[in-house]
PDB file of N, CA and C in Angstrom:
ATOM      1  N   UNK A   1      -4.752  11.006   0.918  1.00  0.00           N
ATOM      2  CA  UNK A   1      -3.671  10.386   1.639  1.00  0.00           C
ATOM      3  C   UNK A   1      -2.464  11.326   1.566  1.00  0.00           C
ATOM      4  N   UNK A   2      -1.429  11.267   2.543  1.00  0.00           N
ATOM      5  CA  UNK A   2      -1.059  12.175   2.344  1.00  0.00           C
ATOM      6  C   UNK A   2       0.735  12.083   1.527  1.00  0.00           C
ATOM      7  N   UNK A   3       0.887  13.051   1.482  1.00  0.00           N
ATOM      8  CA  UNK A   3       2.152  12.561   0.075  1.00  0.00           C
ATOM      9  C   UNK A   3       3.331  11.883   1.059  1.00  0.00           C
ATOM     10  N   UNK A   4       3.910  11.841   2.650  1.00  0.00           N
ATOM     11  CA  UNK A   4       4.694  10.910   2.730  1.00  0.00           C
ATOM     12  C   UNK A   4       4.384   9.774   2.593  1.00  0.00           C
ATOM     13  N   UNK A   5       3.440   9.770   2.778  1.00  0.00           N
ATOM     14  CA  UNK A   5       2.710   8.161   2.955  1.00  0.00           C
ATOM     15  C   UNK A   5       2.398   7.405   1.205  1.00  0.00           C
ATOM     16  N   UNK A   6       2.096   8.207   0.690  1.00  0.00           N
ATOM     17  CA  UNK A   6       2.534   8.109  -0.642  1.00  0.00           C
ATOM     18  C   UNK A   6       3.473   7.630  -0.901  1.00  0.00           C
ATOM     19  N   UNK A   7       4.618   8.128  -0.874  1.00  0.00           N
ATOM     20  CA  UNK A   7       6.263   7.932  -1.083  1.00  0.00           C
ATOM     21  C   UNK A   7       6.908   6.367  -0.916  1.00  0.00           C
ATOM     22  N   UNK A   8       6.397   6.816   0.189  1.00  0.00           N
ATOM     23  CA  UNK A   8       6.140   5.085   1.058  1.00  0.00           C
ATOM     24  C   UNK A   8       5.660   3.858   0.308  1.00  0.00           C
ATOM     25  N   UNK A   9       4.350   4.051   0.431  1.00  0.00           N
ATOM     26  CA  UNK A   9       3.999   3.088  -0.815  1.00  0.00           C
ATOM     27  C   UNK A   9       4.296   2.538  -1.653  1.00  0.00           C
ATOM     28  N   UNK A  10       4.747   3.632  -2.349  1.00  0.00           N
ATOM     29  CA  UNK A  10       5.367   3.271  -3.852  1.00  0.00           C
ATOM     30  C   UNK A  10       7.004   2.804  -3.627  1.00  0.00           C
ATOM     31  N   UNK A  11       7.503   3.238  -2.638  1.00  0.00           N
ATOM     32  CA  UNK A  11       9.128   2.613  -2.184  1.00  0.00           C
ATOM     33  C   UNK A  11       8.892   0.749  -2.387  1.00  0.00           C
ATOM     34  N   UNK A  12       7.532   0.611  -1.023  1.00  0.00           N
ATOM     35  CA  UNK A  12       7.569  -0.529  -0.875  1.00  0.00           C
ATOM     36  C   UNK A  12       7.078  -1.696  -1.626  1.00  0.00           C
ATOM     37  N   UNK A  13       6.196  -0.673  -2.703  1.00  0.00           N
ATOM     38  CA  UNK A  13       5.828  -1.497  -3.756  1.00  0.00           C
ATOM     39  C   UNK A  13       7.284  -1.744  -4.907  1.00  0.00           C
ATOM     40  N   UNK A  14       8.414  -0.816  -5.061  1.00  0.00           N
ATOM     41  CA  UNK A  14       8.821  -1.123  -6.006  1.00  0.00           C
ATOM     42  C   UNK A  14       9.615  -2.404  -5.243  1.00  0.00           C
ATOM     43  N   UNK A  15      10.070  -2.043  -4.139  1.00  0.00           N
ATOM     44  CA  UNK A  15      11.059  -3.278  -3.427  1.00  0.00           C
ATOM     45  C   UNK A  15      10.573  -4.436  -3.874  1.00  0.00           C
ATOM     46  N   UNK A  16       9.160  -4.814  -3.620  1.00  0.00           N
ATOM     47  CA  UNK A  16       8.296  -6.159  -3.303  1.00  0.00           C
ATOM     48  C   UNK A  16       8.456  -6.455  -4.773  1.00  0.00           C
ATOM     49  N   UNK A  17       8.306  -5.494  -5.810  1.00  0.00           N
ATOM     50  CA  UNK A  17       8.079  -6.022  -7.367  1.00  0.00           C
ATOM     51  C   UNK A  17       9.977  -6.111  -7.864  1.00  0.00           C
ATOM     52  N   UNK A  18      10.562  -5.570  -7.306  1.00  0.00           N
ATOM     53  CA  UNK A  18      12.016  -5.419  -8.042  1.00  0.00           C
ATOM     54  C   UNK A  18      12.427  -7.210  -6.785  1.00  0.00           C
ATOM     55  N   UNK A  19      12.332  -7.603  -5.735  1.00  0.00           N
ATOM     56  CA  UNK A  19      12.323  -8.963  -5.208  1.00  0.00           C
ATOM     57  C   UNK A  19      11.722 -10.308  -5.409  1.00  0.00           C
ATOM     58  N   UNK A  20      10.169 -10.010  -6.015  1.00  0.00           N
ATOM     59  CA  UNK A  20       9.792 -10.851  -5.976  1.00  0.00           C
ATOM     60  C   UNK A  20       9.063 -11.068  -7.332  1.00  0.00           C
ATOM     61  N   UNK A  21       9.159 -10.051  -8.153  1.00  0.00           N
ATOM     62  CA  UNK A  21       8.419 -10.015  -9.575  1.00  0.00           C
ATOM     63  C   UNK A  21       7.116  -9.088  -9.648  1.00  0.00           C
ATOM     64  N   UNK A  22       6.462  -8.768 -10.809  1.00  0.00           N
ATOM     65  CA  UNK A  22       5.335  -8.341 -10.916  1.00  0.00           C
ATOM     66  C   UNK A  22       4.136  -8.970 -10.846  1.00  0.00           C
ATOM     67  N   UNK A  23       4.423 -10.181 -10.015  1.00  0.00           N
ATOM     68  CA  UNK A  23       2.915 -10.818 -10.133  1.00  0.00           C
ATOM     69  C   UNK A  23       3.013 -10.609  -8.355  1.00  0.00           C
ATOM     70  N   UNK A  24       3.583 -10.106  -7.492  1.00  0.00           N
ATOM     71  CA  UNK A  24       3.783 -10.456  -6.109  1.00  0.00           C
ATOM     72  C   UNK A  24       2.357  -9.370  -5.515  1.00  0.00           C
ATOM     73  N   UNK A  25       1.521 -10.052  -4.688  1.00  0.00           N
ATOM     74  CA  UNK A  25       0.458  -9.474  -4.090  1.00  0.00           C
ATOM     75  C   UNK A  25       0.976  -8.785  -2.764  1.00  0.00           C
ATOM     76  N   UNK A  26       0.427  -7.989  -2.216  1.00  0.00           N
ATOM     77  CA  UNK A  26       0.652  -7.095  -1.184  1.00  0.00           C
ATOM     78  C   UNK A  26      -0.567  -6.573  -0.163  1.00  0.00           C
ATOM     79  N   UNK A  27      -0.483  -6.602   0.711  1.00  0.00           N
ATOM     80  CA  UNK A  27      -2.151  -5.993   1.692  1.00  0.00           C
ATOM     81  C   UNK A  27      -1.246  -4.558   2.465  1.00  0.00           C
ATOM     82  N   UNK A  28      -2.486  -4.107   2.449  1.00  0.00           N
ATOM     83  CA  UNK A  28      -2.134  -2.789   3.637  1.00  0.00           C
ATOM     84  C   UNK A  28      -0.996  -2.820   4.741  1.00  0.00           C
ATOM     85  N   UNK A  29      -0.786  -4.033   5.272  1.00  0.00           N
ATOM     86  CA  UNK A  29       0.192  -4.079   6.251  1.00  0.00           C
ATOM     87  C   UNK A  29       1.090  -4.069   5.777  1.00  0.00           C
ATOM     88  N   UNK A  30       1.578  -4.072   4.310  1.00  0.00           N
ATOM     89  CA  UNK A  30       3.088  -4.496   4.470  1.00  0.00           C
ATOM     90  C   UNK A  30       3.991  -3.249   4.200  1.00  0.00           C
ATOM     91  N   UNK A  31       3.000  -1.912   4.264  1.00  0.00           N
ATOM     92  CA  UNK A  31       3.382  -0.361   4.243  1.00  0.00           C
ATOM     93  C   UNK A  31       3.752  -0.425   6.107  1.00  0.00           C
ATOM     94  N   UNK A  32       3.828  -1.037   6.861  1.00  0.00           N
ATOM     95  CA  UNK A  32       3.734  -0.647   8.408  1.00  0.00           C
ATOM     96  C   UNK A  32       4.882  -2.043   9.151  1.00  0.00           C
ATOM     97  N   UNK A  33       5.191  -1.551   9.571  1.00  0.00           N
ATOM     98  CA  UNK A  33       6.036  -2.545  10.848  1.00  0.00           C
ATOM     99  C   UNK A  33       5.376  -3.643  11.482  1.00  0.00           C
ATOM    100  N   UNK A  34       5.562  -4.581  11.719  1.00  0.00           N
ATOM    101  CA  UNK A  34       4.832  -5.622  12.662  1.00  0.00           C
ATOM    102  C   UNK A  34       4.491  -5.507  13.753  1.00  0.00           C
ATOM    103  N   UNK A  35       4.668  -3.936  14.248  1.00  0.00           N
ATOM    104  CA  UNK A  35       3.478  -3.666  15.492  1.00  0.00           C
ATOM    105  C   UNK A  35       3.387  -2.422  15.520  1.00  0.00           C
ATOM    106  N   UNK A  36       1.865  -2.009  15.964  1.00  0.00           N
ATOM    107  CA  UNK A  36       0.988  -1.473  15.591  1.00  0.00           C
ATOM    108  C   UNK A  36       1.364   0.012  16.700  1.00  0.00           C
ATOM    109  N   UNK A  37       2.631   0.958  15.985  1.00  0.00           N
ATOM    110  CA  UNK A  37       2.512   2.249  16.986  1.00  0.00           C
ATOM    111  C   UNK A  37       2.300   3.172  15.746  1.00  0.00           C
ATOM    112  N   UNK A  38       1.404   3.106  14.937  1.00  0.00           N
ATOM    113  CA  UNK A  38       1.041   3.909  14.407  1.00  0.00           C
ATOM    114  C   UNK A  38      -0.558   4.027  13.938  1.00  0.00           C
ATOM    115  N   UNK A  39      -1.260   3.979  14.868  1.00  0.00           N
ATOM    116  CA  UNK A  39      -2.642   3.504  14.763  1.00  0.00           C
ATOM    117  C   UNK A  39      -3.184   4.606  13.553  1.00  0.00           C
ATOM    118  N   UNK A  40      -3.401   6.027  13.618  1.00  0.00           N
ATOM    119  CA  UNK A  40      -3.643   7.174  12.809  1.00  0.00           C
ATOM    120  C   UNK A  40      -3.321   7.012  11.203  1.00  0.00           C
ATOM    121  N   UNK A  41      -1.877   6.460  11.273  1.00  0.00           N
ATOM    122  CA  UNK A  41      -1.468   6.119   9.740  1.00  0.00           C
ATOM    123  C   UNK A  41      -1.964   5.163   9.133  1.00  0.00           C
ATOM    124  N   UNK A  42      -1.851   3.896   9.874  1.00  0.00           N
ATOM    125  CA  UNK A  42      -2.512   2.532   9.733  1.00  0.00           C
ATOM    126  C   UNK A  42      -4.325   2.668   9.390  1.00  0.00           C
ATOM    127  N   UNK A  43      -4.602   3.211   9.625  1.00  0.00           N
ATOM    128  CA  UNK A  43      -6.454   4.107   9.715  1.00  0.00           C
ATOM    129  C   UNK A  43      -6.363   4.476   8.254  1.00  0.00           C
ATOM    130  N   UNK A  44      -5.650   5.369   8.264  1.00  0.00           N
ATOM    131  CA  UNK A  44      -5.331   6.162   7.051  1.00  0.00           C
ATOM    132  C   UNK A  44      -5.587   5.006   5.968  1.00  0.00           C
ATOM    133  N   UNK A  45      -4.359   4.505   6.165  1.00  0.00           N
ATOM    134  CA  UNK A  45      -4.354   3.530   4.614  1.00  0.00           C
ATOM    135  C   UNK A  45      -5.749   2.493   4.751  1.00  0.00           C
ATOM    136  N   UNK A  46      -6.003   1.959   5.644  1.00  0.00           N
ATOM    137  CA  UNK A  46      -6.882   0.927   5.610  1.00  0.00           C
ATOM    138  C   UNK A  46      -8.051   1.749   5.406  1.00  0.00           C
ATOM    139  N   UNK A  47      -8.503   2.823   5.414  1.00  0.00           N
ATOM    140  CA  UNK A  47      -9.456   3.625   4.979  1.00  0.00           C
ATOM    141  C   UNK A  47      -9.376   3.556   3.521  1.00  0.00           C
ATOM    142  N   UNK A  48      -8.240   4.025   2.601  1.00  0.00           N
ATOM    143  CA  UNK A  48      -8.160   4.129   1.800  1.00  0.00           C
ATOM    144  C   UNK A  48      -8.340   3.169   0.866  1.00  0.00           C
ATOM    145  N   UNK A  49      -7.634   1.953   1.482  1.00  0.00           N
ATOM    146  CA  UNK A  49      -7.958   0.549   0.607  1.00  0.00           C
ATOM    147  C   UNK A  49      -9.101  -0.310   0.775  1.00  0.00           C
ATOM    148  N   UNK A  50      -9.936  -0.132   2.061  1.00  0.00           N
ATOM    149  CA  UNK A  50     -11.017  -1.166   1.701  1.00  0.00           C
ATOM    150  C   UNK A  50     -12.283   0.077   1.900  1.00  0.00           C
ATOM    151  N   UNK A  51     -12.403   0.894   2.525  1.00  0.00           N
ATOM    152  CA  UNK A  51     -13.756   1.518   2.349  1.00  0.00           C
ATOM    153  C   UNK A  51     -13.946   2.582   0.810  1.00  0.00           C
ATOM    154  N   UNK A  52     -12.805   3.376   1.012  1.00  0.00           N
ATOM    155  CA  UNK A  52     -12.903   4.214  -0.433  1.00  0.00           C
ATOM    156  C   UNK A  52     -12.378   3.143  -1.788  1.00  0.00           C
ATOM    157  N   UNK A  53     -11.624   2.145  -2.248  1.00  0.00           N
ATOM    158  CA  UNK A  53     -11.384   1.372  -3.241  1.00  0.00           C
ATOM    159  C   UNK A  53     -12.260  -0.071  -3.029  1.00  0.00           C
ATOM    160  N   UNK A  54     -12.489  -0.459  -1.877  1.00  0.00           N
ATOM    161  CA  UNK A  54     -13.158  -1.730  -1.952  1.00  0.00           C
ATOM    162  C   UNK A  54     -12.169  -2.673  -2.575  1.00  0.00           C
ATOM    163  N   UNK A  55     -10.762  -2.786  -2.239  1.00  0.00           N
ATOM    164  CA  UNK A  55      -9.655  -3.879  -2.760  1.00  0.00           C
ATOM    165  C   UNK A  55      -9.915  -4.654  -1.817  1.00  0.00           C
ATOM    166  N   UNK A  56      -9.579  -6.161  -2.469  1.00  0.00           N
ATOM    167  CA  UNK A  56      -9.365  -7.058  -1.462  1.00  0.00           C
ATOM    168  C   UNK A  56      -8.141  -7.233  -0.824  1.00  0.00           C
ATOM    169  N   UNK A  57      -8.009  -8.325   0.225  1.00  0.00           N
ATOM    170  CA  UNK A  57      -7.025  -8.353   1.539  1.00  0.00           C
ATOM    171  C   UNK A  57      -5.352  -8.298   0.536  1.00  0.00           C
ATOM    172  N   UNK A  58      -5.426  -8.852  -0.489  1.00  0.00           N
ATOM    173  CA  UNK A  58      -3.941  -8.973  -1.118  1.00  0.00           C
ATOM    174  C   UNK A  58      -4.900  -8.505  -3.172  1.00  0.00           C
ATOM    175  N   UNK A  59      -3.645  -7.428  -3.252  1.00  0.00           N
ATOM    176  CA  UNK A  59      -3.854  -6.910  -4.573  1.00  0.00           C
ATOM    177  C   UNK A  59      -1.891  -6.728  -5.316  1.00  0.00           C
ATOM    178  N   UNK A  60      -2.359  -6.823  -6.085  1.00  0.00           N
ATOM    179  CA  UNK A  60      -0.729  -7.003  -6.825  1.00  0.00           C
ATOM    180  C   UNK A  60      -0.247  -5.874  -6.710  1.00  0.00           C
ATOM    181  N   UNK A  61       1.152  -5.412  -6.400  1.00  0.00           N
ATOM    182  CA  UNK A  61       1.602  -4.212  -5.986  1.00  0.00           C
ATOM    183  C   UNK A  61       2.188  -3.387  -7.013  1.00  0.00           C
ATOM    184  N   UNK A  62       1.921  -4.117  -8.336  1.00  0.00           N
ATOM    185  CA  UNK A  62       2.091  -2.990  -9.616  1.00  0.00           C
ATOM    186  C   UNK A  62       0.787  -2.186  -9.523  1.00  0.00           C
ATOM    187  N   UNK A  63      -0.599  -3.076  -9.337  1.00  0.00           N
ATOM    188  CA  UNK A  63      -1.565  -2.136  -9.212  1.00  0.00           C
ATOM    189  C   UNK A  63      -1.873  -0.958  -8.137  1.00  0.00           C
ATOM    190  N   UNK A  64      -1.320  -1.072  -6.980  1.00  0.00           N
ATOM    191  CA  UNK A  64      -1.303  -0.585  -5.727  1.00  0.00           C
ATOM    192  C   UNK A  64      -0.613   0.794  -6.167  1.00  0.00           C
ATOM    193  N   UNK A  65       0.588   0.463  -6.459  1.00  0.00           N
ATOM    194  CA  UNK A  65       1.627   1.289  -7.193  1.00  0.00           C
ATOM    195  C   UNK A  65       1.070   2.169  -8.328  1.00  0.00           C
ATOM    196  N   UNK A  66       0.457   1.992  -9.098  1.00  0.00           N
ATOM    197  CA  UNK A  66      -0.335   2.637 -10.592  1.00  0.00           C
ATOM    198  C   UNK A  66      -1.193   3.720  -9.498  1.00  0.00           C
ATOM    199  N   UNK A  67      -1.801   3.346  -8.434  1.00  0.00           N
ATOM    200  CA  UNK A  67      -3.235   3.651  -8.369  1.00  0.00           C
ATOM    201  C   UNK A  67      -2.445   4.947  -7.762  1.00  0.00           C
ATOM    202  N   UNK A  68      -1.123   4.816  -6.663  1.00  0.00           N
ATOM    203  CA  UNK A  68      -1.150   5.670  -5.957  1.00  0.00           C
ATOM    204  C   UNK A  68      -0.282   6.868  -6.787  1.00  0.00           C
ATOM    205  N   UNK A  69       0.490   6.188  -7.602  1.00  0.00           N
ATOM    206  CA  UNK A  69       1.601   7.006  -8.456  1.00  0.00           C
ATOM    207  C   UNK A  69       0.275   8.161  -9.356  1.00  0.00           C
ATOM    208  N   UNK A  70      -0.823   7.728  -9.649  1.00  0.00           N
ATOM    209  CA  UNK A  70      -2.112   8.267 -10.055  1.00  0.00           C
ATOM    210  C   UNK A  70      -2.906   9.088  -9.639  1.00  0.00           C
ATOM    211  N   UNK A  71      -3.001   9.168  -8.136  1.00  0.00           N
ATOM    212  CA  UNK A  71      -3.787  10.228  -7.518  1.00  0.00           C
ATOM    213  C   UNK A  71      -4.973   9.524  -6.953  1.00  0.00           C
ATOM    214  N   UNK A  72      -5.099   8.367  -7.179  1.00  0.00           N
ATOM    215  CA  UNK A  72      -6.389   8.047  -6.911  1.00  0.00           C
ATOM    216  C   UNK A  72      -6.449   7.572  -5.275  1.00  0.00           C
TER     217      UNK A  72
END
């Protein structure tokens, strides 16, 4: 994945956990806008989270956050 998109991630994971706590779940969409002009990026991540990790639709965004701050 690639490192802006990275950056990203982890921005929006800290927002969601510094708003709503560390138990707050998160899915792929909530890295993207509510409509869809980024089909390539959107690919990207949803590649990343359900075919290469096999996460389900909502995962807690400390873990999301660990995985990506990680390399994995």
């Amino acid at each position: 994945m690639r490192q802006t998109l990275r950056r990203n991630i982890i921005q929006v994971c800290d927002k969601k956990i510094q708003q709503k706590g560390e138990a707050v779940g998160v899915s792929f969409y909530a890295f993207f806008a509510n409509k869809n002009d980024d089909p390539e990026t959107l690919m990207e991540v949803a590649s990343w989270w359900i075919q290469t990790h096999r996460l389900d639709h909502f995962e807690k965004a400390v873990k999301i956050r660990q995985m990506v701050l990680d390399g994995v």
